[in-house]
Protein backbone atom coordinates (compact mmCIF):
# COMPACT_ATOMS: atom_id res chain seq x y z
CA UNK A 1 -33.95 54.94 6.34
CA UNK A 2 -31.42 55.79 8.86
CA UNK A 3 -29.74 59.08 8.61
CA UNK A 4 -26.02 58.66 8.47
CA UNK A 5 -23.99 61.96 8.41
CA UNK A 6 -22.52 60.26 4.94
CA UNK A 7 -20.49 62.61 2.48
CA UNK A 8 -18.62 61.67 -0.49
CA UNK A 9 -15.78 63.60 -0.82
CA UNK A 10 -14.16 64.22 -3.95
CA UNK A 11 -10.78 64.07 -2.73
CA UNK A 12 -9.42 62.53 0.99
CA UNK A 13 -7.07 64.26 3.02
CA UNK A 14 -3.22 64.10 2.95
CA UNK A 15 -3.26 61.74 5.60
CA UNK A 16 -3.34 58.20 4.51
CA UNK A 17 -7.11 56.90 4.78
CA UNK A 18 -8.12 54.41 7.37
CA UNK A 19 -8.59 50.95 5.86
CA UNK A 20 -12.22 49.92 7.78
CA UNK A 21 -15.06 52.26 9.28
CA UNK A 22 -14.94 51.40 12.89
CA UNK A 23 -18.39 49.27 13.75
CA UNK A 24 -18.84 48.01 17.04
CA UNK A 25 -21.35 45.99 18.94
CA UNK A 26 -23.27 48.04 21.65
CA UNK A 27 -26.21 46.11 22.52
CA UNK A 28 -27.23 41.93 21.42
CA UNK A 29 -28.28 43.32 18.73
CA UNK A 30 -27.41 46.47 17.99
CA UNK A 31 -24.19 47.80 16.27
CA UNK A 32 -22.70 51.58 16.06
CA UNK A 33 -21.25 52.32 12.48
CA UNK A 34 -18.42 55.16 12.75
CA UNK A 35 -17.09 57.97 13.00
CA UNK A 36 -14.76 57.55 10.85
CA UNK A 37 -13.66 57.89 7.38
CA UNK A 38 -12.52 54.85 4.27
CA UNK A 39 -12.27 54.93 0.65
CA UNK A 40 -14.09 52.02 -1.10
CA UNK A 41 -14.58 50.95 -4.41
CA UNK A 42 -13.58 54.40 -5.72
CA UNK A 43 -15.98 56.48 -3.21
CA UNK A 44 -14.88 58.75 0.00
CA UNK A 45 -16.87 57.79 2.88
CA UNK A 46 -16.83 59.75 5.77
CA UNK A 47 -19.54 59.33 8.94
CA UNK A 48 -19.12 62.52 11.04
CA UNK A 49 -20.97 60.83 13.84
CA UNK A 50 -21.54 57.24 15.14
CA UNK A 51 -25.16 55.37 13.58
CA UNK A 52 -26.66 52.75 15.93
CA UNK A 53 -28.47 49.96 13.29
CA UNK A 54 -30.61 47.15 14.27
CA UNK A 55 -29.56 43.85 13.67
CA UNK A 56 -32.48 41.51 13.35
CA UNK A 57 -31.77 38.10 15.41
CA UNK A 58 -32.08 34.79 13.98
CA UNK A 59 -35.35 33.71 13.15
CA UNK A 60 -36.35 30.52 14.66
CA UNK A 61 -38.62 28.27 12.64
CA UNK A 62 -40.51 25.20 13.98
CA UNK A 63 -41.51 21.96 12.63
CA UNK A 64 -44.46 19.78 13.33
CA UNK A 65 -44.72 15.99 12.68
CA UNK A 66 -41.74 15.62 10.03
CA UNK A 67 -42.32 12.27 9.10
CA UNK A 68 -39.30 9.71 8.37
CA UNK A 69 -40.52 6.14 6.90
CA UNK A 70 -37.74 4.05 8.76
CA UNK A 71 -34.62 4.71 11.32
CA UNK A 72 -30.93 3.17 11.27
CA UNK A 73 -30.02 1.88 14.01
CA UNK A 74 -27.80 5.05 15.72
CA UNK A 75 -24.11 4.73 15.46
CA UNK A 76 -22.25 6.62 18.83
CA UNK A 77 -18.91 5.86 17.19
CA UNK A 78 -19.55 7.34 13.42
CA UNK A 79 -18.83 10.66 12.76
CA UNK A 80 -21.43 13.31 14.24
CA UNK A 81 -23.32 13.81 10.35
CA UNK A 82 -22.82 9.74 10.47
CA UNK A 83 -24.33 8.58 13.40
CA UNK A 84 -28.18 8.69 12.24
CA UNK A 85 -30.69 10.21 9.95
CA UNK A 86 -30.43 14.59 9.21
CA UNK A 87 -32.93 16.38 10.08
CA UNK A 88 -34.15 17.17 6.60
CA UNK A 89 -33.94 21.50 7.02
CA UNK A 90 -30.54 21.03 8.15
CA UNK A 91 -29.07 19.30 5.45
CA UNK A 92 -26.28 20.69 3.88
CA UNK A 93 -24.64 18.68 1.40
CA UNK A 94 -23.73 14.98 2.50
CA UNK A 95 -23.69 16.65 6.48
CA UNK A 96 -25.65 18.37 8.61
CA UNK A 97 -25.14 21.97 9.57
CA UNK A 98 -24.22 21.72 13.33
CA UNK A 99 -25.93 24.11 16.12
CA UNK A 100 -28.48 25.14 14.30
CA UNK A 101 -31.08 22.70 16.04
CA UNK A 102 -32.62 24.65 18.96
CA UNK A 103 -31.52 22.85 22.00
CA UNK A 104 -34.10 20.96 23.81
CA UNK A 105 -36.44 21.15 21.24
CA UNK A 106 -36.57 17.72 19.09
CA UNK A 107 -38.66 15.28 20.06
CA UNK A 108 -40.05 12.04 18.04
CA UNK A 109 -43.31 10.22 18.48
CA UNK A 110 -44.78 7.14 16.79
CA UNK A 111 -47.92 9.13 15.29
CA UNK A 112 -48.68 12.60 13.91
CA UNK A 113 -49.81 15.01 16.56
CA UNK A 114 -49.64 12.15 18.96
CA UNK A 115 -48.58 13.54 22.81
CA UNK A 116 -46.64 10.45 24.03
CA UNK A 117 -43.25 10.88 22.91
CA UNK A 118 -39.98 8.43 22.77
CA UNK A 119 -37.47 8.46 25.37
CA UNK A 120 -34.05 9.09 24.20
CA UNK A 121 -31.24 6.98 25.40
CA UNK A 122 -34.01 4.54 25.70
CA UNK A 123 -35.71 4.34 22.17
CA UNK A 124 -33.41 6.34 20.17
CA UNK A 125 -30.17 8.16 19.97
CA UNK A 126 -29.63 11.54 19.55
CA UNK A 127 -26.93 14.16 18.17
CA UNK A 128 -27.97 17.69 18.92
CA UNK A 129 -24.66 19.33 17.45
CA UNK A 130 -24.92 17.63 14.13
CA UNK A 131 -29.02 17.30 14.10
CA UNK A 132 -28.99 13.65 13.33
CA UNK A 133 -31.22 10.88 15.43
CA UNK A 134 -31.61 6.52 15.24
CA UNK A 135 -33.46 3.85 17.10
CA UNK A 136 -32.09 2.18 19.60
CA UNK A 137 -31.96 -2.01 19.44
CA UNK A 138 -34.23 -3.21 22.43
CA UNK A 139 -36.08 0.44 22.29
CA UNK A 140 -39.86 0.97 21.41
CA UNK A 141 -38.81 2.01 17.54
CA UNK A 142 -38.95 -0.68 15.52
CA UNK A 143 -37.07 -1.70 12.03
CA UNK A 144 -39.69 -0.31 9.79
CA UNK A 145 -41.67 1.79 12.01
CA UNK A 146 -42.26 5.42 10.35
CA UNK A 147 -41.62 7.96 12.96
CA UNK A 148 -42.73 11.53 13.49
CA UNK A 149 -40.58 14.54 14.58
CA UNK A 150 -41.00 17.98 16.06
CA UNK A 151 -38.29 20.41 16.27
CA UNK A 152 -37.15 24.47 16.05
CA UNK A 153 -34.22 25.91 14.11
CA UNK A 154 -32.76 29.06 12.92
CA UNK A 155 -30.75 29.62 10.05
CA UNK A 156 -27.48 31.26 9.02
CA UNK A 157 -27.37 34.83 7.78
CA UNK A 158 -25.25 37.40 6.63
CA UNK A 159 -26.64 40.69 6.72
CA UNK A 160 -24.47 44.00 4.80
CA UNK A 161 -24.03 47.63 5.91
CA UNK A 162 -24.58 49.58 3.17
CA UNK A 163 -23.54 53.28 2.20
CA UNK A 164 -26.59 54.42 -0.06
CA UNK A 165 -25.82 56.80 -2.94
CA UNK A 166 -28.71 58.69 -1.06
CA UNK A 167 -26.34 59.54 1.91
CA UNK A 168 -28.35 57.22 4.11
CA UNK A 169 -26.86 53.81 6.01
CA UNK A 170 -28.45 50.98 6.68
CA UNK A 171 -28.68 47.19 7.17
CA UNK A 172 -29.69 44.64 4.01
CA UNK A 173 -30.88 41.48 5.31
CA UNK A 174 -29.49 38.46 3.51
CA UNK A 175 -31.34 35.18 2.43
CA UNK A 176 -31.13 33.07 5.26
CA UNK A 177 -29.67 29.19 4.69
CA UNK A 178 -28.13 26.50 6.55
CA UNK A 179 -24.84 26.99 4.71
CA UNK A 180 -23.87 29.08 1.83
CA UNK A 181 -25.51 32.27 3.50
CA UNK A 182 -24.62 34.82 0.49
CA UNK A 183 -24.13 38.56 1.23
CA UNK A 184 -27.87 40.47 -0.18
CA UNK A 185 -28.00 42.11 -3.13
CA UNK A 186 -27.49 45.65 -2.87
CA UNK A 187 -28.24 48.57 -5.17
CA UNK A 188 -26.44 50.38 -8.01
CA UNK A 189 -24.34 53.34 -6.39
CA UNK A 190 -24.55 51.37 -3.03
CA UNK A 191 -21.44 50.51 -1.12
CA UNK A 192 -21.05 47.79 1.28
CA UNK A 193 -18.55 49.30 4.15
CA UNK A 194 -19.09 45.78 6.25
CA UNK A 195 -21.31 42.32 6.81
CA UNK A 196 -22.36 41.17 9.57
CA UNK A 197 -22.66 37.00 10.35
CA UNK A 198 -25.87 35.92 12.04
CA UNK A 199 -25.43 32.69 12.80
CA UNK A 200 -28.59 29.98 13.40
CA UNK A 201 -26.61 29.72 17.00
CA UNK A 202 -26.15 33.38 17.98
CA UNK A 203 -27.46 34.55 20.95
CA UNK A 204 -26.02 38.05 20.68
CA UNK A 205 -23.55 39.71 18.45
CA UNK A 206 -20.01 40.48 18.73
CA UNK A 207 -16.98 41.72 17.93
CA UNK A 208 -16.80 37.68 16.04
CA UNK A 209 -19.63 38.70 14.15
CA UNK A 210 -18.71 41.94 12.14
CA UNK A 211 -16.62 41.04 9.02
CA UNK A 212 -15.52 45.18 7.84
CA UNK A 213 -14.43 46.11 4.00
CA UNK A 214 -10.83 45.71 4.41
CA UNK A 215 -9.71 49.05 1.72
CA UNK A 216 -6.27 48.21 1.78
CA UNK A 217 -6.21 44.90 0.44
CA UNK A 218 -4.62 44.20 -3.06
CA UNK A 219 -7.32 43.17 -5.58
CA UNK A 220 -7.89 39.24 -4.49
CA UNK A 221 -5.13 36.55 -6.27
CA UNK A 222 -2.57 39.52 -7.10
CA UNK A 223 -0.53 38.79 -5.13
CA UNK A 224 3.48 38.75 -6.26
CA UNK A 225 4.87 37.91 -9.17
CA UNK A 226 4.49 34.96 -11.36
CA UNK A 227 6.62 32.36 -10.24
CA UNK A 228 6.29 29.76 -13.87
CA UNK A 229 9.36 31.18 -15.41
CA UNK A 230 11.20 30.14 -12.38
CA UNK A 231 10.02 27.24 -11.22
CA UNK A 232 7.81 26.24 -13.82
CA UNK A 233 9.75 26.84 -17.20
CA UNK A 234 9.08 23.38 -18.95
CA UNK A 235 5.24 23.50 -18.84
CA UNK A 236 5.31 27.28 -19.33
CA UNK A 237 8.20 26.69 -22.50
CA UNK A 238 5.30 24.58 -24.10
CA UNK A 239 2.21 26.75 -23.56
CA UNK A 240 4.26 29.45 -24.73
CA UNK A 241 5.23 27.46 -27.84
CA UNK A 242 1.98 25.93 -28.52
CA UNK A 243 3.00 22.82 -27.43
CA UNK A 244 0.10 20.16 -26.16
CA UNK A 245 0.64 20.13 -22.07
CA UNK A 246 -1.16 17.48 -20.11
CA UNK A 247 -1.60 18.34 -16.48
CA UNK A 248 -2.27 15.86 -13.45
CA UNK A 249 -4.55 17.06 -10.52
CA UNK A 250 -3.87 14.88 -7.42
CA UNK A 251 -6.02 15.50 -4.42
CA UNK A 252 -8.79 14.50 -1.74
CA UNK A 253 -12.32 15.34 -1.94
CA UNK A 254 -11.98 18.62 -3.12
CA UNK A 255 -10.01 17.59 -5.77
CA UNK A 256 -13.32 15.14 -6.72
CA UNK A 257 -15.58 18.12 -6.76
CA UNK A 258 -16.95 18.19 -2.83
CA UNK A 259 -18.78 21.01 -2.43
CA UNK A 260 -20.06 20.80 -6.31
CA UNK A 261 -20.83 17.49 -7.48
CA UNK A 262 -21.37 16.18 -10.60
CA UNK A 263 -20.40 19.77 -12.54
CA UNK A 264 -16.86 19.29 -13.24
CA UNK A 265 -16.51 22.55 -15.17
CA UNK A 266 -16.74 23.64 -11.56
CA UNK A 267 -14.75 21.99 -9.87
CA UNK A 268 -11.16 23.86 -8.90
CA UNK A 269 -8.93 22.00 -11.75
CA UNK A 270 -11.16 22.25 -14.69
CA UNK A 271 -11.79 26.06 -13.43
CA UNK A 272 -7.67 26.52 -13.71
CA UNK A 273 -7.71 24.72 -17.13
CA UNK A 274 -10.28 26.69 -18.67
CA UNK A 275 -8.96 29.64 -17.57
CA UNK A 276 -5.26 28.47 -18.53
CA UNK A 277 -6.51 27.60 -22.27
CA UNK A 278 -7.51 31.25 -22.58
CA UNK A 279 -4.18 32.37 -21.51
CA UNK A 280 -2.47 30.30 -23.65
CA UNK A 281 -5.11 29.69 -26.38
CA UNK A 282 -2.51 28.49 -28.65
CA UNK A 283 -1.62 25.28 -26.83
CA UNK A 284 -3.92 22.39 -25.92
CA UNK A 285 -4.34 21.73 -22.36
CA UNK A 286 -5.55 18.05 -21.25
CA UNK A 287 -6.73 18.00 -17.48
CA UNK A 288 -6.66 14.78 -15.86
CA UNK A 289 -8.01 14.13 -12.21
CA UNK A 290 -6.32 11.71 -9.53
CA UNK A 291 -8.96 12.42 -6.51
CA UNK A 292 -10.02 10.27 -3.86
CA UNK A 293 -13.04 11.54 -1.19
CA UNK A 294 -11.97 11.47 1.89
CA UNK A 295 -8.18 10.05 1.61
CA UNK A 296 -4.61 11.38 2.33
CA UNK A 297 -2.02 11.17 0.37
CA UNK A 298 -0.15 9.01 2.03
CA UNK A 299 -3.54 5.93 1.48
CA UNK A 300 -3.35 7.22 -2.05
CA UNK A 301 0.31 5.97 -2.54
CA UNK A 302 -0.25 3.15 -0.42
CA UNK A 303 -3.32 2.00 -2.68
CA UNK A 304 -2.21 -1.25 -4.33
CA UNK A 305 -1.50 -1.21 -7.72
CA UNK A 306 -4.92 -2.30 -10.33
CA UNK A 307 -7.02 -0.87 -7.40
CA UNK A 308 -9.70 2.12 -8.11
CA UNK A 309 -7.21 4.64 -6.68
CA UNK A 310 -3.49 3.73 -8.39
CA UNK A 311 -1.08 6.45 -7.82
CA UNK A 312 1.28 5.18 -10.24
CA UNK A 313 -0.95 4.42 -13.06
CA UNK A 314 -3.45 7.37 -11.61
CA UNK A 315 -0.87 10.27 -11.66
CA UNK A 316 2.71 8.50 -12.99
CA UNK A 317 1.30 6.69 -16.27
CA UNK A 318 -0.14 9.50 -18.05
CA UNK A 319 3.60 11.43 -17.93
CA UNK A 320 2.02 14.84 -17.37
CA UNK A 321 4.03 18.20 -17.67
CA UNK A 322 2.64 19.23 -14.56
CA UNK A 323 0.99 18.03 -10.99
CA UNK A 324 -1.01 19.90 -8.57
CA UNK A 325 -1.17 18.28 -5.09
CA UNK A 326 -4.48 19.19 -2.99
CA UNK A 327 -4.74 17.43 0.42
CA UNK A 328 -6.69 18.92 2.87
CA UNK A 329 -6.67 15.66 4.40
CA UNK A 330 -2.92 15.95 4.92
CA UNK A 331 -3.29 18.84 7.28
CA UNK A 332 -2.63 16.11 10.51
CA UNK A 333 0.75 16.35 9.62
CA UNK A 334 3.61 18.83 11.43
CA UNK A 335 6.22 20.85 9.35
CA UNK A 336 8.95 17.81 9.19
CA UNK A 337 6.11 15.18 8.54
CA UNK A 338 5.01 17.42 6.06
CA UNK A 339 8.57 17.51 4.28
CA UNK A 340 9.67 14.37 4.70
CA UNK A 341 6.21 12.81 3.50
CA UNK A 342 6.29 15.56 0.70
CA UNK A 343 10.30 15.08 0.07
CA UNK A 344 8.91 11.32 -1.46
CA UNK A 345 5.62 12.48 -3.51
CA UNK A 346 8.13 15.04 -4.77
CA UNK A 347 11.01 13.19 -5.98
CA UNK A 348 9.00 10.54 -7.58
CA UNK A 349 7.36 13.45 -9.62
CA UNK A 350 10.59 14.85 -10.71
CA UNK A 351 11.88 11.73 -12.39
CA UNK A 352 8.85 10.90 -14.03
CA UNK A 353 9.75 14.06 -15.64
CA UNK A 354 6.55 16.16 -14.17
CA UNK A 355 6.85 20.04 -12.43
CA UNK A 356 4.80 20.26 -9.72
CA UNK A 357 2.46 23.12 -7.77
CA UNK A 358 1.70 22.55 -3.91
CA UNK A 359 -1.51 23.71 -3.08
CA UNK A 360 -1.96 24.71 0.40
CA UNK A 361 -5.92 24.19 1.54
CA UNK A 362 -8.76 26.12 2.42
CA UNK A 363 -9.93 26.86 5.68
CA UNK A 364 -12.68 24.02 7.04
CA UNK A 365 -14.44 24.20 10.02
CA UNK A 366 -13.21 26.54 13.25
CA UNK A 367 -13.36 23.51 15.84
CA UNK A 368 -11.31 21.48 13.60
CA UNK A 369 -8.34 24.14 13.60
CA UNK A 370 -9.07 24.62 16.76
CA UNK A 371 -9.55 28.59 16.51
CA UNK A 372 -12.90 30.31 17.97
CA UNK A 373 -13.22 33.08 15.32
CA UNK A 374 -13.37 32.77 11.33
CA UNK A 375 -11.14 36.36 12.32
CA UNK A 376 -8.00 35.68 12.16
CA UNK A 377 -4.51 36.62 9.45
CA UNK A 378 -1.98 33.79 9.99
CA UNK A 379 -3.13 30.10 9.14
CA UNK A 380 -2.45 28.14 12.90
CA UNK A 381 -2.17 24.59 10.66
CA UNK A 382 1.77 23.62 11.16
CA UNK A 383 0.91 21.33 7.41
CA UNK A 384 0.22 25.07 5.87
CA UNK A 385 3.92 26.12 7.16
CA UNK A 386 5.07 23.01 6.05
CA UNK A 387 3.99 23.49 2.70
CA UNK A 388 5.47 26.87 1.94
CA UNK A 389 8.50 25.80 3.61
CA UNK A 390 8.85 22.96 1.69
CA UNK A 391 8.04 24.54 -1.30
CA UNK A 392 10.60 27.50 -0.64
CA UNK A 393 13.29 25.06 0.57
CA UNK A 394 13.09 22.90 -2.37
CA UNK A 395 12.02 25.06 -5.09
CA UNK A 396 8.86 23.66 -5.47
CA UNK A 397 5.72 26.44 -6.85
CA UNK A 398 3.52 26.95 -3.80
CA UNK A 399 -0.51 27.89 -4.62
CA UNK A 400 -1.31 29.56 -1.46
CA UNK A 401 -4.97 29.36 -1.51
CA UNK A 402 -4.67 29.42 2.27
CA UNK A 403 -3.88 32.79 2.26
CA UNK A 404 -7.10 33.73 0.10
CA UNK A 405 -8.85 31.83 2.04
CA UNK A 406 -7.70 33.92 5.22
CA UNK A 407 -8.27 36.99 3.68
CA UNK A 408 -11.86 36.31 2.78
CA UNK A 409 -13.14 37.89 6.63
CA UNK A 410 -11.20 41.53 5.65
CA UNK A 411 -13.52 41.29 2.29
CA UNK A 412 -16.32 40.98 4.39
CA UNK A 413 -16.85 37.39 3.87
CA UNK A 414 -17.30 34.59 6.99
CA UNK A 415 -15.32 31.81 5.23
CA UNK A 416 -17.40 29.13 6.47
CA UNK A 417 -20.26 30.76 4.38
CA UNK A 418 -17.95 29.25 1.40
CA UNK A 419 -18.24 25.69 2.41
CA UNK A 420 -21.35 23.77 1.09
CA UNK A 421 -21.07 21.04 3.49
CA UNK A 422 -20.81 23.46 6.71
CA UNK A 423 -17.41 21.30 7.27
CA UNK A 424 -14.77 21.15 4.32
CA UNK A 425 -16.08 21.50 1.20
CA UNK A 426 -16.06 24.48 -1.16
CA UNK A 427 -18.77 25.28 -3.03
CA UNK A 428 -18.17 26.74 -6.81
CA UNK A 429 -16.74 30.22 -5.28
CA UNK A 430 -14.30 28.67 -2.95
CA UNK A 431 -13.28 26.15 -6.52
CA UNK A 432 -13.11 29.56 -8.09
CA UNK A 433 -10.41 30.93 -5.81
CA UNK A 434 -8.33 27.75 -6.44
CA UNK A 435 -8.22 27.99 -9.59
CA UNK A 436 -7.38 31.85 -9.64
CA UNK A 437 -4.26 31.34 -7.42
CA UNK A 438 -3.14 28.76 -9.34
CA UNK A 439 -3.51 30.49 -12.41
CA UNK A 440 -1.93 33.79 -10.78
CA UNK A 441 1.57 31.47 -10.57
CA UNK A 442 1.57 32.52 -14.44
CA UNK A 443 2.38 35.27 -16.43
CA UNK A 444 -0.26 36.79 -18.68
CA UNK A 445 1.60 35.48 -22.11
């Protein structure tokens, strides 16, 4: 146990309190924790002096003749997770987790502990970003020849600074996992003053890795006021009057349960309904779903009508009180796409007699918003602005999970430790926060 120059003080000075205790990287893998002062969860903190902790690295595990029974043929033009098999301890989800193999070190061979080894390009095709691997027509792999592999990997973790009630600070390793690394467990009268992200492909920490205890957030979905008896007052008129209100959820994949499954009492709408019925106990909510994995909203309306995915008979037919609209899969579009593409979905909702609630989408995976850090405050997708602008411009409720989503890394969560498929899909916390902000656009009776 490290000591830590930690007193709790019963009362902080005049002077407003500092939001984070400063922690900064001073060797690969070493951090310094202070000085510096922060009330948390209802405790004074101060560190008098600066604490150097030991961050362990990444532990890299190998694997030894892995066998797989037969190989597809390797697709170059799929998706990365889609061009071949996953390596089975990289899995996550329908994907793989990407980076995580140690470069250089996969190699396949046509018996166990056999030295003479496939040539890729020649016999097979390889991924190392996403992990996955096929034969090659014309190479040495047949059809139905079983094939053995040897590789190394490390895993995500997320590791927590931790204030002990004992005056002491140190570092609780987390569980580590090729997605869904969850902050460790830490004792009663503990307090977590920041977590730190070791990721399968770091090769040293920095400034990137250290997600701090943000103290002056507002308790997570409290933001504002409820916005129903403005721009929701039919659907809030009837579950204020006991009145029966059906509601439509119209989404992607996310809106089909990616990230969960099978579980729909997880998934993000049924999360919002159950939640809603306790609310409003005295009306009877029926939740319908309109999702389709891996579509936009624009193939949605373009789906012709009798197909599997019919928006009018999907989302139209059933004359709900209410629509949410989840697209992820929207987020190509620009702030006018966005409200002239939304301007149609809209209007058709309003005569059909339905409110509606925009829901702008969680964060997916850093390359793909083209940002470097899971750090950052404003949301760079021009489909998020479009939303809320929209949605302001029209009078149209806005759900701004986005904005949860961003503040996730100031509450000392890595939001990519959220998505079960390493990519874009939320597992049954990041469901949890949809359903909270949606549920926050109401007032408490």
């Amino acid at each position: 146990m490290v000591p830590a120059f930690v007193v709790f003080l019963g009362n902080m000075c005049a002077a407003a309190a500092p939001v984070t205790i400063p922690v900064h990287v001073v060797a690969p893998w070493a951090l310094e924790v202070g000085p510096g002062r922060v009330e948390l969860s209802g405790r004074h903190i101060v560190l008098d002096e600066a604490v150097r902790l030991e961050i362990a690295p990444p532990i890299c595990k190998s694997v030894v003749d892995e066998k797989y029974d037969r190989l597809p043929v390797f697709n170059d033009k799929a998706p990365g997770w889609l061009k071949g098999v996953r390596l089975s301890a990289l899995i996550a989800e329908e994907c793989s987790a990407t980076g995580l193999l140690t470069p250089g070190s996969f190699r396949i061979k046509g018996a166990p502990a056999s030295s003479n080894f496939f040539v890729v390009g020649k016999d097979y095709g390889f991924d190392e970003f996403w992990a996955t691997f096929g034969r090659l027509e014309g190479g040495a792999i047949g059809e139905n020849h079983p094939v053995y592999c040897d590789y190394e990997y490390a895993y995500h973790r997320l590791d927590s600074i931790v204030a002990g009630a004992d005056g002491a600070l140190r570092i609780v390793q987390g569980v580590p996992a090729q997605a869904l690394a969850l902050p460790p467990a830490i004792g009663a009268g503990d307090t977590v003053l920041a977590n730190v992200f070791v990721s399968g492909e770091t090769r040293r920490l920095t400034d990137d890795s250290i997600f701090p205890m943000d103290a002056s957030l507002p308790p997570a979905y409290s933001d504002g006021t409820p916005v129903a008896d403005r721009l929701l007052p039919r659907t809030l008129a009837k579950l204020r009057d006991g009145r029966p209100v059906t509601i439509v959820a119209f989404g992607d994949s996310v809106t089909c349960g990616g990230g969960i499954g099978a579980e729909k009492n997880l998934w993000y709408q049924y999360q919002f309904e159950t939640l809603l019925q306790a609310r409003f106990p005295q009306s009877r909510i029926t939740m319908l779903t309109a999702g389709w994995g891996g579509a936009s909203s624009k193939r949605y309306l373009e789906s012709p009508r009798g197909s599997e995915h019919d928006f009018v008979r999907d989302v139209l037919e059933p004359k709900p009180d209410l629509v949410t609209i989840e697209f992820v899969n929207d987020a190509y579009l620009d702030e006018a796409g966005t409200a002239a593409h939304y301007a149609g979905i809209v209007d058709q909702l309003l005569q059909n007699g339905s409110e509606v609630i925009l829901i702008t989408p969680h964060l997916v995976r850093p390359d793909w918003m083209q940002v470097e850090t899971m750090r950052f405050d404003e949301d760079p997708r021009p489909y998020v602005r479009g939303l809320r602008e929209f949605g302001a411009a029209r009078g149209i409720a806005v759900a701004d999970a986005s904005a949860e989503w961003r503040r996730l890394w100031r509450r000392g969560i890595p939001y990519i430790t959220l998505l079960a498929n390493a990519i874009n899909h939320p597992d049954a916390r990041g469901h949890e926060l949809f359903a909270r902000v949606l549920l926050n656009l109401f007032p408490e009776e």
